[in-house]
PDB file of N, CA and C in Angstrom:
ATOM      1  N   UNK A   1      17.155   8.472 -26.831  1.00  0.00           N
ATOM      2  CA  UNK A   1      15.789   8.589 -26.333  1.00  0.00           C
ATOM      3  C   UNK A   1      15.767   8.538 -24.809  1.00  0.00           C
ATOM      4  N   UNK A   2      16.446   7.984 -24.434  1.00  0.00           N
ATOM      5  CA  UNK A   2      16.809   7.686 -22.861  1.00  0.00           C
ATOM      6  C   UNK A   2      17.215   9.025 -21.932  1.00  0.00           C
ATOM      7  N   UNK A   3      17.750   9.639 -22.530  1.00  0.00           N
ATOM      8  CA  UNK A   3      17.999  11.075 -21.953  1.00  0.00           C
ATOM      9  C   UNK A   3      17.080  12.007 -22.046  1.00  0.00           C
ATOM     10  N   UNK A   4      15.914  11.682 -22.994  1.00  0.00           N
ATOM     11  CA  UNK A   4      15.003  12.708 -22.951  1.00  0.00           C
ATOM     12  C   UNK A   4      14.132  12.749 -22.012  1.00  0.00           C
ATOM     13  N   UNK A   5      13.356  14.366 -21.785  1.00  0.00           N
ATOM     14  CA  UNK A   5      12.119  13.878 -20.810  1.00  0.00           C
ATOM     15  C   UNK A   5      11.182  12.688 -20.326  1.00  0.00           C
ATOM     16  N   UNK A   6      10.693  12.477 -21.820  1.00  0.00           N
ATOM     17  CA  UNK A   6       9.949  11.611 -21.783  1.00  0.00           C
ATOM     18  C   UNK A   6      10.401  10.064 -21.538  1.00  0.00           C
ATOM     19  N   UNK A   7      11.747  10.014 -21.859  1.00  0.00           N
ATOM     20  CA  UNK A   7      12.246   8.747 -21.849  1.00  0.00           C
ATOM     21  C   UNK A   7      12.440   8.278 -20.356  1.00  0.00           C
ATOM     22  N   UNK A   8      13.015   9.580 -19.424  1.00  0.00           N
ATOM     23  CA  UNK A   8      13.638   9.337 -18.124  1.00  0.00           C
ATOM     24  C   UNK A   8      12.315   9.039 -17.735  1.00  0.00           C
ATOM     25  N   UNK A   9      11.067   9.423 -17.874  1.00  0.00           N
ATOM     26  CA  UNK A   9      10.065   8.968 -17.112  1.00  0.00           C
ATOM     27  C   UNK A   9       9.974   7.891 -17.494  1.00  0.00           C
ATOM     28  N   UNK A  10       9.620   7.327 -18.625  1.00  0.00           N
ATOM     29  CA  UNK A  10       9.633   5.936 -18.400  1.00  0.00           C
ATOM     30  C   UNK A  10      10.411   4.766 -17.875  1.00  0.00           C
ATOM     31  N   UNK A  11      11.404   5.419 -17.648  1.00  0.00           N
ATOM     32  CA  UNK A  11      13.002   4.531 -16.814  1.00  0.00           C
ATOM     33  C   UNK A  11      11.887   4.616 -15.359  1.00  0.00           C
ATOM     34  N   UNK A  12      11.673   5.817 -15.233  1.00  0.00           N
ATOM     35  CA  UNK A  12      11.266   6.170 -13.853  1.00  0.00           C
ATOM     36  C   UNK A  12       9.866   4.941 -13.415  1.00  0.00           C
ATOM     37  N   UNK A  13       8.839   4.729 -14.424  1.00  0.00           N
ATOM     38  CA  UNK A  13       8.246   4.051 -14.191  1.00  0.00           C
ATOM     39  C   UNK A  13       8.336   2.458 -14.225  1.00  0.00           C
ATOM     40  N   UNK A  14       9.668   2.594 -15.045  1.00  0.00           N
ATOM     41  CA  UNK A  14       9.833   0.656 -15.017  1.00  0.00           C
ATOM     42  C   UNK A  14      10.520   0.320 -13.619  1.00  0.00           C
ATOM     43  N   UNK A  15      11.208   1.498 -13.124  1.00  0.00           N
ATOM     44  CA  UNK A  15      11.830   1.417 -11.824  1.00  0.00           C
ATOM     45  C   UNK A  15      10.621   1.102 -10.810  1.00  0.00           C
ATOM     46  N   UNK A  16       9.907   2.087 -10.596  1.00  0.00           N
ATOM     47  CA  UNK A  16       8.475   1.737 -10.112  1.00  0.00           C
ATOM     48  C   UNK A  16       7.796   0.411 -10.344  1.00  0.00           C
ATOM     49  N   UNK A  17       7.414   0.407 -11.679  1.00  0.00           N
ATOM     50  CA  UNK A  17       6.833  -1.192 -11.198  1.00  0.00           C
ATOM     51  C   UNK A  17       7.788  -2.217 -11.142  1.00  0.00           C
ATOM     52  N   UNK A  18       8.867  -2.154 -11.472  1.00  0.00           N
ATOM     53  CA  UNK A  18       9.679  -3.322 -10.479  1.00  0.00           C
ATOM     54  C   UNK A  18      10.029  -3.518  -8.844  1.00  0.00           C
ATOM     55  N   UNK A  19       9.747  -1.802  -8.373  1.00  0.00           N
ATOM     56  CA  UNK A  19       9.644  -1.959  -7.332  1.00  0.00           C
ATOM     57  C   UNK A  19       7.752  -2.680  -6.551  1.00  0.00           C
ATOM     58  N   UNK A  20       7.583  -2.498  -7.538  1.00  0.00           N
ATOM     59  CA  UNK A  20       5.858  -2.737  -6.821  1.00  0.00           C
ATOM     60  C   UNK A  20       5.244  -4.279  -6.837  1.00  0.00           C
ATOM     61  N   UNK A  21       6.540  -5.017  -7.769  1.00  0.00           N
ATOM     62  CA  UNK A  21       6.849  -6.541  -7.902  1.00  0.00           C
ATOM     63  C   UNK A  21       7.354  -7.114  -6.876  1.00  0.00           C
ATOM     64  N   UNK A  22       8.477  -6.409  -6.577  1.00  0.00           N
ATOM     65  CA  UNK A  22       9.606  -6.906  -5.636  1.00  0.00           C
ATOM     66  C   UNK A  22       8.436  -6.672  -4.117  1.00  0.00           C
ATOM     67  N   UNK A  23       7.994  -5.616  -4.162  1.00  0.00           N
ATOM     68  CA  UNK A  23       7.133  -5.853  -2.410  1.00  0.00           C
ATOM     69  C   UNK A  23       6.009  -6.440  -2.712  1.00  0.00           C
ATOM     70  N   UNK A  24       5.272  -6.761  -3.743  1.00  0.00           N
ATOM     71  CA  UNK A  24       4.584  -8.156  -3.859  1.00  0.00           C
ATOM     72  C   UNK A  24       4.980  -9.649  -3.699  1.00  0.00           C
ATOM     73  N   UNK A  25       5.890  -9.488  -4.026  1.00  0.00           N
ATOM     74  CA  UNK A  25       6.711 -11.158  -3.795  1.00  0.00           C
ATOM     75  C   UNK A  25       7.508 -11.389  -2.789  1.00  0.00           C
ATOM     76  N   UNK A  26       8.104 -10.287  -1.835  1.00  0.00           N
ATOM     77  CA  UNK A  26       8.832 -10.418  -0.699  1.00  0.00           C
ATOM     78  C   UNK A  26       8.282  -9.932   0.360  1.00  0.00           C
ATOM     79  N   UNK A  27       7.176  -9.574   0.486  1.00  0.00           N
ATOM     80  CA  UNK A  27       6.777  -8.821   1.664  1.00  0.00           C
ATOM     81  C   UNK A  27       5.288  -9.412   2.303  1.00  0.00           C
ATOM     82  N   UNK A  28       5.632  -9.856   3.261  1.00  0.00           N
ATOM     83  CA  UNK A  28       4.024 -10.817   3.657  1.00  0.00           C
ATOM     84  C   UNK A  28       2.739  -9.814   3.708  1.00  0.00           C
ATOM     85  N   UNK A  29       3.043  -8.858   4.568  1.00  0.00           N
ATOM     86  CA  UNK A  29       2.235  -7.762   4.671  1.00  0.00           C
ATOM     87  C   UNK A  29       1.768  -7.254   3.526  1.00  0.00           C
ATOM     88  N   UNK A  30       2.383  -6.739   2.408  1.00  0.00           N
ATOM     89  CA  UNK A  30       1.596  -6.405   1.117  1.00  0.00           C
ATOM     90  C   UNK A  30       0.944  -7.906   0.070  1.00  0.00           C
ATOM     91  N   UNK A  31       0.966  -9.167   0.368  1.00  0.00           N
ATOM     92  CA  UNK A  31       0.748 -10.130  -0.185  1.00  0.00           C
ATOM     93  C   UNK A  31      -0.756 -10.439   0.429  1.00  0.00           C
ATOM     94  N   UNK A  32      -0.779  -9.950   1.694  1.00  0.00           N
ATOM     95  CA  UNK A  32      -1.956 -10.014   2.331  1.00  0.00           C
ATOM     96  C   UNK A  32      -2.834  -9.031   2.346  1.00  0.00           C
ATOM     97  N   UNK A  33      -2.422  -7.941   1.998  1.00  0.00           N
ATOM     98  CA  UNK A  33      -3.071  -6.608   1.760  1.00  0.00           C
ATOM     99  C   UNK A  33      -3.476  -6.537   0.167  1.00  0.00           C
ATOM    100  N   UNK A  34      -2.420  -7.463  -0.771  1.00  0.00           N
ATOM    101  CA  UNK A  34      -3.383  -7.744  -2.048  1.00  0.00           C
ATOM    102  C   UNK A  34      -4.227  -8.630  -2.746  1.00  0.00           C
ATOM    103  N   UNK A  35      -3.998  -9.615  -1.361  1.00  0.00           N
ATOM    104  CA  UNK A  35      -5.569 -10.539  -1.653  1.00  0.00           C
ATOM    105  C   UNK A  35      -6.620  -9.609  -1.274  1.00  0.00           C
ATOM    106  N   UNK A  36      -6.459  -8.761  -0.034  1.00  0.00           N
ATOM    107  CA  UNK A  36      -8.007  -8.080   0.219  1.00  0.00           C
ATOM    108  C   UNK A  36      -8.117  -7.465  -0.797  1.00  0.00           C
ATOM    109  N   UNK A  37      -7.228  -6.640  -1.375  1.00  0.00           N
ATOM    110  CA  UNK A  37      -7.664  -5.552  -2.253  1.00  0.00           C
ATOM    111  C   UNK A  37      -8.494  -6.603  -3.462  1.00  0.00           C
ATOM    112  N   UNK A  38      -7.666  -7.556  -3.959  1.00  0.00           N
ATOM    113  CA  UNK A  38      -8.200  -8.318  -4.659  1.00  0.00           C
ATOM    114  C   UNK A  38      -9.690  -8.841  -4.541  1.00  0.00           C
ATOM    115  N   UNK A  39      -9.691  -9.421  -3.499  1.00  0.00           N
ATOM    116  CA  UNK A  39     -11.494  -9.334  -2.898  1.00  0.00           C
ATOM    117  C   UNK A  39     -12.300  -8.154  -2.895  1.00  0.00           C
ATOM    118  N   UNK A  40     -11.897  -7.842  -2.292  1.00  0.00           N
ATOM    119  CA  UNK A  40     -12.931  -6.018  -2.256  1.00  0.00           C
ATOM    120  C   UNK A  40     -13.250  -5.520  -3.522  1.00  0.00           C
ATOM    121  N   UNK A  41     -12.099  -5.742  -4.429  1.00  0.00           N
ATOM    122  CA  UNK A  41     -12.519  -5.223  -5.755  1.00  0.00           C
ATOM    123  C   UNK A  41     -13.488  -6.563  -6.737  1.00  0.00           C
ATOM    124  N   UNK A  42     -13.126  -7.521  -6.383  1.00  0.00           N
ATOM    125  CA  UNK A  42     -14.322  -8.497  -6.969  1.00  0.00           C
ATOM    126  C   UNK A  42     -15.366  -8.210  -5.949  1.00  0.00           C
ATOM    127  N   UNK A  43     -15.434  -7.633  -4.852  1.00  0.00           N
ATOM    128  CA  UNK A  43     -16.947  -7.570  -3.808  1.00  0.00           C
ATOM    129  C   UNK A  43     -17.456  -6.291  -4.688  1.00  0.00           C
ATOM    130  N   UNK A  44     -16.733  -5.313  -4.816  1.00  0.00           N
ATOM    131  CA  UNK A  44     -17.118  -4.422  -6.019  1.00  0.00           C
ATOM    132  C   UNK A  44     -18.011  -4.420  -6.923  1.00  0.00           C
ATOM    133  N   UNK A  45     -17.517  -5.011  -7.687  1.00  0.00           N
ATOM    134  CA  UNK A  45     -18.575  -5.858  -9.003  1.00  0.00           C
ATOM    135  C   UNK A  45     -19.918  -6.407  -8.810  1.00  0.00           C
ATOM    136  N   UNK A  46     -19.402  -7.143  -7.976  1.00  0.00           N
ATOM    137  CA  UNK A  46     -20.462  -8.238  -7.105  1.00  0.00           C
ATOM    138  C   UNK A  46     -22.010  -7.683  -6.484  1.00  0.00           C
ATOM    139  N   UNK A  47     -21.220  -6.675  -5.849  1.00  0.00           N
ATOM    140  CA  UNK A  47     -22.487  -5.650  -5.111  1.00  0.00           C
ATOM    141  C   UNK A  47     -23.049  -4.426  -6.399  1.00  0.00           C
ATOM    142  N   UNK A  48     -21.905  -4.210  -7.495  1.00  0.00           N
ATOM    143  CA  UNK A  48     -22.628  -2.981  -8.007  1.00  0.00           C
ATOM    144  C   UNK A  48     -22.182  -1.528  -7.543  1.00  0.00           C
ATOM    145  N   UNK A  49     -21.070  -1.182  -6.521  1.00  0.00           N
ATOM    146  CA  UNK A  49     -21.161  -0.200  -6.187  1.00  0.00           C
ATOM    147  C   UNK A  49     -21.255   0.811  -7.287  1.00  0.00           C
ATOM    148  N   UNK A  50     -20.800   2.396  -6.753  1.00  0.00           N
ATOM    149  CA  UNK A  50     -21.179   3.408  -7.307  1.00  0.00           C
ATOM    150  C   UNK A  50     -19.791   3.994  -8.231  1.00  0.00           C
ATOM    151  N   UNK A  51     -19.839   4.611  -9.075  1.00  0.00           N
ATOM    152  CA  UNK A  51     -18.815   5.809  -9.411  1.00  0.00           C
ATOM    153  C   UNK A  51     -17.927   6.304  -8.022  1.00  0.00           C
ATOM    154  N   UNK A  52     -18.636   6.875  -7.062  1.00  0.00           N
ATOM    155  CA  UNK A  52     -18.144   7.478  -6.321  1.00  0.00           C
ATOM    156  C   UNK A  52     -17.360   6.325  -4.791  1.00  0.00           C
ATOM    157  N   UNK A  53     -18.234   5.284  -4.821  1.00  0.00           N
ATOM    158  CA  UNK A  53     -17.902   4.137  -4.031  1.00  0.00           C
ATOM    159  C   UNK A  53     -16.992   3.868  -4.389  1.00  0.00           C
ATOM    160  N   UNK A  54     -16.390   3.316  -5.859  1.00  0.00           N
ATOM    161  CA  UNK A  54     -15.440   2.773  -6.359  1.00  0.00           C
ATOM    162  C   UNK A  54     -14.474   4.124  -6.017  1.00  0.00           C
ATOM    163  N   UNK A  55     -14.246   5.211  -6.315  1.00  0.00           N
ATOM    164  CA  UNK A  55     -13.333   6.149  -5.978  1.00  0.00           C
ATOM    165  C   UNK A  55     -12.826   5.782  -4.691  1.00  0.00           C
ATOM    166  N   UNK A  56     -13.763   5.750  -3.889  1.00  0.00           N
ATOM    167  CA  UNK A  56     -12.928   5.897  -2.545  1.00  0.00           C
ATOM    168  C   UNK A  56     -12.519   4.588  -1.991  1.00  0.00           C
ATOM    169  N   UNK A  57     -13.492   3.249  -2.677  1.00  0.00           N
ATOM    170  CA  UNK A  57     -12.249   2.362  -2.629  1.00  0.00           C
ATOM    171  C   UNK A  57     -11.223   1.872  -3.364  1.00  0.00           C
ATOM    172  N   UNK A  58     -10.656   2.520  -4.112  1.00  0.00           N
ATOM    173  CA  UNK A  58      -9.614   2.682  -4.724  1.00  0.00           C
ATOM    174  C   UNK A  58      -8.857   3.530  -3.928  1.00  0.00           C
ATOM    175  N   UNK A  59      -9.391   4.293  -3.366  1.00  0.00           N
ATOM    176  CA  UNK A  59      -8.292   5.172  -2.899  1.00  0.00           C
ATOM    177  C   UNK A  59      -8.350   4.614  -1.276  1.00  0.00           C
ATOM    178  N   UNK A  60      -9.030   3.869  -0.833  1.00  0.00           N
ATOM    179  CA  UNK A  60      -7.803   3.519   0.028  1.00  0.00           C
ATOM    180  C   UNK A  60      -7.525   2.421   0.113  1.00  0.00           C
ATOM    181  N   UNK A  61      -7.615   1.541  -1.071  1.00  0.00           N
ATOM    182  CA  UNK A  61      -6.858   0.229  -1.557  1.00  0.00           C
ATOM    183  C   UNK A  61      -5.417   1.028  -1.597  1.00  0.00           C
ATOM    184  N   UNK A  62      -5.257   2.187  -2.214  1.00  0.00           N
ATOM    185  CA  UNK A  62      -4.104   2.831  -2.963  1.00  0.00           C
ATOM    186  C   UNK A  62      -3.562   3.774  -1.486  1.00  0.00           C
ATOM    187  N   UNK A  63      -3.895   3.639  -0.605  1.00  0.00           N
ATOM    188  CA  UNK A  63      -3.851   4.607   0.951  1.00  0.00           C
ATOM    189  C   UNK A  63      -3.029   3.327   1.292  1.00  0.00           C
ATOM    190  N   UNK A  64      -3.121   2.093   1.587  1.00  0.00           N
ATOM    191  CA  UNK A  64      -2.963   1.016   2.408  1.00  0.00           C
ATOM    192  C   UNK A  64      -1.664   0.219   1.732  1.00  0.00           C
ATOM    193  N   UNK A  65      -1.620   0.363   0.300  1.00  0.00           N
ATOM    194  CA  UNK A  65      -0.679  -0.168  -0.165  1.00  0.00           C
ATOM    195  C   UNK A  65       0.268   0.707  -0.153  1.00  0.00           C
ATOM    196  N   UNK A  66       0.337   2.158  -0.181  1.00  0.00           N
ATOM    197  CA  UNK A  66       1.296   2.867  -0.310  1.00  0.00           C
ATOM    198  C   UNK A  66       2.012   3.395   1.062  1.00  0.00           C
ATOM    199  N   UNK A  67       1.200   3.279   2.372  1.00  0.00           N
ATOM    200  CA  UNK A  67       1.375   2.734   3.935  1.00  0.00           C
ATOM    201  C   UNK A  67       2.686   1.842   4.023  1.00  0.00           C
ATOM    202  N   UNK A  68       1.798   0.920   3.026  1.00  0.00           N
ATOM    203  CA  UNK A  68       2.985  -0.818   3.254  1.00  0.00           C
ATOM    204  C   UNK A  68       4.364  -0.874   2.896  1.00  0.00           C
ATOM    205  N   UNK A  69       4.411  -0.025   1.495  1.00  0.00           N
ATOM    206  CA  UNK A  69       5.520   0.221   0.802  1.00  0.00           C
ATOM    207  C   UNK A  69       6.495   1.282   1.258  1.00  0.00           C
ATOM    208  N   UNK A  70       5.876   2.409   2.047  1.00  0.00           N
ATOM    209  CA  UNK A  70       6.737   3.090   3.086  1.00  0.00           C
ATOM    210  C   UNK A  70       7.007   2.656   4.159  1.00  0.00           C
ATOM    211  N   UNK A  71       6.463   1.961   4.496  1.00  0.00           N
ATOM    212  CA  UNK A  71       6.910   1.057   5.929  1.00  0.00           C
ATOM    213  C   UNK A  71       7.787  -0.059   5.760  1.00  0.00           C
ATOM    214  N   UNK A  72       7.397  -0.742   4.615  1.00  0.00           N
ATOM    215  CA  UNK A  72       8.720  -1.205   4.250  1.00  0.00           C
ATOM    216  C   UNK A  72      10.216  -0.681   3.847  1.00  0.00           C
ATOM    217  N   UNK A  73       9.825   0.383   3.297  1.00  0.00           N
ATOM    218  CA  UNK A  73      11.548   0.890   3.283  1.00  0.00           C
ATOM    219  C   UNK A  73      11.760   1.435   4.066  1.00  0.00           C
ATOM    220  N   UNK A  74      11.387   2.073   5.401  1.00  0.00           N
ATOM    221  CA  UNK A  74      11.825   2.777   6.244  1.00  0.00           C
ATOM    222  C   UNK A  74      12.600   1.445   7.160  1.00  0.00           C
ATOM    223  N   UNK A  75      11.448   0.374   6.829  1.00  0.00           N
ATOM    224  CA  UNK A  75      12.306  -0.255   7.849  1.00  0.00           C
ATOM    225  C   UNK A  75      13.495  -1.118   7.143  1.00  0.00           C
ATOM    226  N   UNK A  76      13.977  -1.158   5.999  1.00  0.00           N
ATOM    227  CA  UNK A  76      14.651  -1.860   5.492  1.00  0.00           C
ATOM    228  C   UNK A  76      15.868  -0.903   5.580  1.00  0.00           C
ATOM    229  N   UNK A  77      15.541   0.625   5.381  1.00  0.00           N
ATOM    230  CA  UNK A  77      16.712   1.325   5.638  1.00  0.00           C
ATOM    231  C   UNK A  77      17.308   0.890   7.035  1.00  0.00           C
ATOM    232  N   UNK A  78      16.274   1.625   7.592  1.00  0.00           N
ATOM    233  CA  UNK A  78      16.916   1.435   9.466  1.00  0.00           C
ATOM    234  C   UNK A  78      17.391  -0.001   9.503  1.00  0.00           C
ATOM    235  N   UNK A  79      17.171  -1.277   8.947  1.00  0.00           N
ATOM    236  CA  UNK A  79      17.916  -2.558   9.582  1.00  0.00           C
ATOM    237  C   UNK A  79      19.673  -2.193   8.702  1.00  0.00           C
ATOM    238  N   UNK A  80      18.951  -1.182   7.489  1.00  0.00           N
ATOM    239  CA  UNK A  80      20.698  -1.158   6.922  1.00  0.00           C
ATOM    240  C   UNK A  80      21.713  -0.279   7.813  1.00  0.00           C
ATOM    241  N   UNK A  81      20.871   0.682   8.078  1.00  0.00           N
ATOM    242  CA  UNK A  81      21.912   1.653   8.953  1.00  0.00           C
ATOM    243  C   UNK A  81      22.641   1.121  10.292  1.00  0.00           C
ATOM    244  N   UNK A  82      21.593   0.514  10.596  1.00  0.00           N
ATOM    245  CA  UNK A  82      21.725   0.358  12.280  1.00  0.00           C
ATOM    246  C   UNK A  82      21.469  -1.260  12.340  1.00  0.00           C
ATOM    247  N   UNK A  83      21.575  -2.443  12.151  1.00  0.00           N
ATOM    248  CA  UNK A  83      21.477  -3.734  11.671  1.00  0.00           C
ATOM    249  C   UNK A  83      21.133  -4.679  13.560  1.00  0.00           C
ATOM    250  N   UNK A  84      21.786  -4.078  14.526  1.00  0.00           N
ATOM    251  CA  UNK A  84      21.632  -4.444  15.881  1.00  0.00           C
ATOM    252  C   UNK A  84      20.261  -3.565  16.766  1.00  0.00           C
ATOM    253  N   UNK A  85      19.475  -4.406  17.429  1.00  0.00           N
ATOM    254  CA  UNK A  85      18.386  -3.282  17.836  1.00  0.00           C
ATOM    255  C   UNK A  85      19.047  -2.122  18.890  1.00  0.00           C
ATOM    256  N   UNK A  86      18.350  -1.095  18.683  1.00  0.00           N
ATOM    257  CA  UNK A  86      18.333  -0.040  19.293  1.00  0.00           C
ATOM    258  C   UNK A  86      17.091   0.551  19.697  1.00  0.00           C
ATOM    259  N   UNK A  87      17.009   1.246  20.433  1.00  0.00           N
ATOM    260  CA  UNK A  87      15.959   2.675  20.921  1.00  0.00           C
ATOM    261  C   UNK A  87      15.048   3.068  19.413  1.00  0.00           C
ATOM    262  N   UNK A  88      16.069   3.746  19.031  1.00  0.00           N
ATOM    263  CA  UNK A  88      15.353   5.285  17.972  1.00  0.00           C
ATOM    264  C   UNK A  88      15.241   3.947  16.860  1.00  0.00           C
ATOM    265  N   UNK A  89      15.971   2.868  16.375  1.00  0.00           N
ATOM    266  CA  UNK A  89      15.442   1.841  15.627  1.00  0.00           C
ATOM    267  C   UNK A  89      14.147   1.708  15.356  1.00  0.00           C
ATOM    268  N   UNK A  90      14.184   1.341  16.981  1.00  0.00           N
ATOM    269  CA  UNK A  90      12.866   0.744  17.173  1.00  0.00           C
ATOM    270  C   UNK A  90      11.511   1.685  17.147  1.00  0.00           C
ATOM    271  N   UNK A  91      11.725   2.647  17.403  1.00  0.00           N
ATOM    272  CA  UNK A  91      10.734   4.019  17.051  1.00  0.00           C
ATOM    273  C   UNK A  91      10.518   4.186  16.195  1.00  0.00           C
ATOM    274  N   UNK A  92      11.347   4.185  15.032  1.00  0.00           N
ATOM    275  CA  UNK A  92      11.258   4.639  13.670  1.00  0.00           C
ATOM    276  C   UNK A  92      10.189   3.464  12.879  1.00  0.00           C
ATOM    277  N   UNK A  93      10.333   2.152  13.409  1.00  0.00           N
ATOM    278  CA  UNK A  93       9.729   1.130  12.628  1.00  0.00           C
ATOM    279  C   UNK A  93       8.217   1.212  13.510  1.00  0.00           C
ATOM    280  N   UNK A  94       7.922   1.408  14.809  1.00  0.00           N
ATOM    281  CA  UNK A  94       6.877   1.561  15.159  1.00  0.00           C
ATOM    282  C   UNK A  94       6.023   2.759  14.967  1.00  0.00           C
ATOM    283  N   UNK A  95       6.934   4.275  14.327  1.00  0.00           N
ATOM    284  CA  UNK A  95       5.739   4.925  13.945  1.00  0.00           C
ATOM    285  C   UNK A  95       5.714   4.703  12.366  1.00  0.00           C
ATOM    286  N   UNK A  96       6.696   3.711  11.964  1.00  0.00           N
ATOM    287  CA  UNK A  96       5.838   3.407  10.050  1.00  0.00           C
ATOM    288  C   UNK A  96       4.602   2.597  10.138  1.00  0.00           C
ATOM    289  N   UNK A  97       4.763   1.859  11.125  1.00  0.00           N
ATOM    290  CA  UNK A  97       3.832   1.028  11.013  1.00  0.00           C
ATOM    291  C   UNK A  97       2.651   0.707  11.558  1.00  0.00           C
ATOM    292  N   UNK A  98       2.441   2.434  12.588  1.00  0.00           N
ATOM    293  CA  UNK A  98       1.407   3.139  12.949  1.00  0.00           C
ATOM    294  C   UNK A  98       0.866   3.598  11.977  1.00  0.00           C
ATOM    295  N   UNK A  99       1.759   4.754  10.764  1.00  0.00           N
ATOM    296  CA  UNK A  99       0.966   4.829   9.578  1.00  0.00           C
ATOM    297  C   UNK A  99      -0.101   4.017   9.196  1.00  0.00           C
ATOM    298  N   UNK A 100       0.276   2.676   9.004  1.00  0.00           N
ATOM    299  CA  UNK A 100      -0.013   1.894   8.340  1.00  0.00           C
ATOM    300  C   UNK A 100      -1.198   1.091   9.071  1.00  0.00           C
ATOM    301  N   UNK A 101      -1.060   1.371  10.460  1.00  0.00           N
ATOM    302  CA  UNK A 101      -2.246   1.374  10.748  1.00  0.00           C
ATOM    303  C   UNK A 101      -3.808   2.113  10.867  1.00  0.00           C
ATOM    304  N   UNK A 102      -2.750   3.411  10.389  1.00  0.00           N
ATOM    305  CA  UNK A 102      -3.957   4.458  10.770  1.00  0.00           C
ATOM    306  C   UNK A 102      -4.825   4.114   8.848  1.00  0.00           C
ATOM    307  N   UNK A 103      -3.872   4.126   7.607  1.00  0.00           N
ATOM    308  CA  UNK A 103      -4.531   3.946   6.572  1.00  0.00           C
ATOM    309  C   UNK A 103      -5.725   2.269   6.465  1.00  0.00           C
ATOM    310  N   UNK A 104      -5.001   1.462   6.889  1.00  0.00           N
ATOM    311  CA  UNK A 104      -5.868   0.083   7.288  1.00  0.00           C
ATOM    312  C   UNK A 104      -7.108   0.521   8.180  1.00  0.00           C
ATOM    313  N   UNK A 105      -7.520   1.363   9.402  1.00  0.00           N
ATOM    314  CA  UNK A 105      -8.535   1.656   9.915  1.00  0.00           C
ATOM    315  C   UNK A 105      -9.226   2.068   8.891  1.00  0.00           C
ATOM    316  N   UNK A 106      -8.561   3.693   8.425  1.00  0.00           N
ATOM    317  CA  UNK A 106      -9.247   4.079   7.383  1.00  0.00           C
ATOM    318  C   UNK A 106      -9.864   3.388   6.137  1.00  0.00           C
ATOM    319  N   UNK A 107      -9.093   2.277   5.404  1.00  0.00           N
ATOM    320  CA  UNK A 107      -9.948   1.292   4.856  1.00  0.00           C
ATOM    321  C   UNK A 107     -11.276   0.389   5.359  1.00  0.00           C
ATOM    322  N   UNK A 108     -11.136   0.311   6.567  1.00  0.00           N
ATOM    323  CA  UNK A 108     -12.236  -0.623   7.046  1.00  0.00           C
ATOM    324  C   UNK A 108     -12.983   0.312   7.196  1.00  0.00           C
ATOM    325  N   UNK A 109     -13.152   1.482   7.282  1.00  0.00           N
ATOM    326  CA  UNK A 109     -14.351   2.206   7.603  1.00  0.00           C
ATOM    327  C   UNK A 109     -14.985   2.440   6.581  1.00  0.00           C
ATOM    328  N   UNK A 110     -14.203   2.802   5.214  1.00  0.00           N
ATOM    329  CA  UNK A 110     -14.838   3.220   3.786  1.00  0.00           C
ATOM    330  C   UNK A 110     -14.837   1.790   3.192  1.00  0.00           C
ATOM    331  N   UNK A 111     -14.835   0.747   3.764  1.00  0.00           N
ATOM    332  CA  UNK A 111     -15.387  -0.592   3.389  1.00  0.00           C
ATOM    333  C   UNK A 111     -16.629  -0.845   4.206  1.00  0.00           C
ATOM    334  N   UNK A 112     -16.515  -0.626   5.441  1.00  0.00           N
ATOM    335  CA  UNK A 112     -18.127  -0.310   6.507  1.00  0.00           C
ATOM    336  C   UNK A 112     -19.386   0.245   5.886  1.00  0.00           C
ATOM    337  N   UNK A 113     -18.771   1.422   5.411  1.00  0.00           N
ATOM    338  CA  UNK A 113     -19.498   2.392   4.906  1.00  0.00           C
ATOM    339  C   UNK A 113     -20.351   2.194   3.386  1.00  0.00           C
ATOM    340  N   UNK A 114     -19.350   1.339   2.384  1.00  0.00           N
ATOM    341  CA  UNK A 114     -19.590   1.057   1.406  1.00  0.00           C
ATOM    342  C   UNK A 114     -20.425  -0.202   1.544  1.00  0.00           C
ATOM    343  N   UNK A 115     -20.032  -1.254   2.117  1.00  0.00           N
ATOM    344  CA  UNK A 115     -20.491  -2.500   2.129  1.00  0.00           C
ATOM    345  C   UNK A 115     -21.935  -2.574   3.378  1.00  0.00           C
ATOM    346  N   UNK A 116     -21.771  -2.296   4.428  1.00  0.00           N
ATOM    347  CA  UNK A 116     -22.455  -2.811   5.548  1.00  0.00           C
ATOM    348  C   UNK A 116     -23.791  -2.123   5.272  1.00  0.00           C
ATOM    349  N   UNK A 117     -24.547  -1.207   4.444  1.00  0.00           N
ATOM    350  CA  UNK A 117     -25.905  -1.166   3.874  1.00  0.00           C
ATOM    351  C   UNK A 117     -26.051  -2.047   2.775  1.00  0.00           C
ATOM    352  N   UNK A 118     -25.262  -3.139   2.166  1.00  0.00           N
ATOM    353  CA  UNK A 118     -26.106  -3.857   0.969  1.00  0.00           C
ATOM    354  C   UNK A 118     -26.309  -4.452   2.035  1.00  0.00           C
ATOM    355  N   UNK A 119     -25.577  -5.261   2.727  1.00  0.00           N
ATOM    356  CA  UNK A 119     -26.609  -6.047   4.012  1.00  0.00           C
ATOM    357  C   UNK A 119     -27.754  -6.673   3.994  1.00  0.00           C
TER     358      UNK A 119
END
């Protein structure tokens, strides 16, 4: 069963959520990014949003975490490759984690947007 289509995907997905464990429990940055999500989605409820509200905060609950999780391996590669600081090191980890800033803006705005009229 393991060799079949259907099987390799599911290898594929237990691989996945063990990876989505492992940067929950080792990574400060996504531990802190899933209490908010955790809040926001009980502020969710709380307020009532919409069909369409809930879409888009989901999607960039799912923008911000998936930011975190590439920024984490980029930089976990680069400390493997290159383990002493360098130049292009150091570039590589500052534009992951520009990403990751640009999806975090983008959350606060479609949290602005969503939240700051129940007011």
């Amino acid at each position: 069963m393991l060799n079949s289509f259907l099987g390799k995907r599911l290898l594929g997905c237990k691989y996945a959520i063990k990876g989505a464990i492992q940067l929950i429990k080792n990574e400060a940055s996504v531990q802190v990014q899933t209490v908010i999500a955790i809040g926001i989605t009980i502020a969710g409820f709380v307020f009532e949003i919409s069909a369409t509200e809930w879409m888009l905060q989901c999607f960039a609950i799912g923008l911000v975490m998936t930011a975190e999780g590439l920024n984490t391996a980029a930089e976990e590669i680069a400390n493997f490759i290159h383990p002493d600081q360098h130049p292009k090191i150091g570039y590589i980890k500052d534009v992951a984690a520009g990403a990751v800033f640009f999806a975090a803006i983008t959350a606060v705005v479609i949290a602005g947007i969503i939240y700051i009229p129940k007011f």
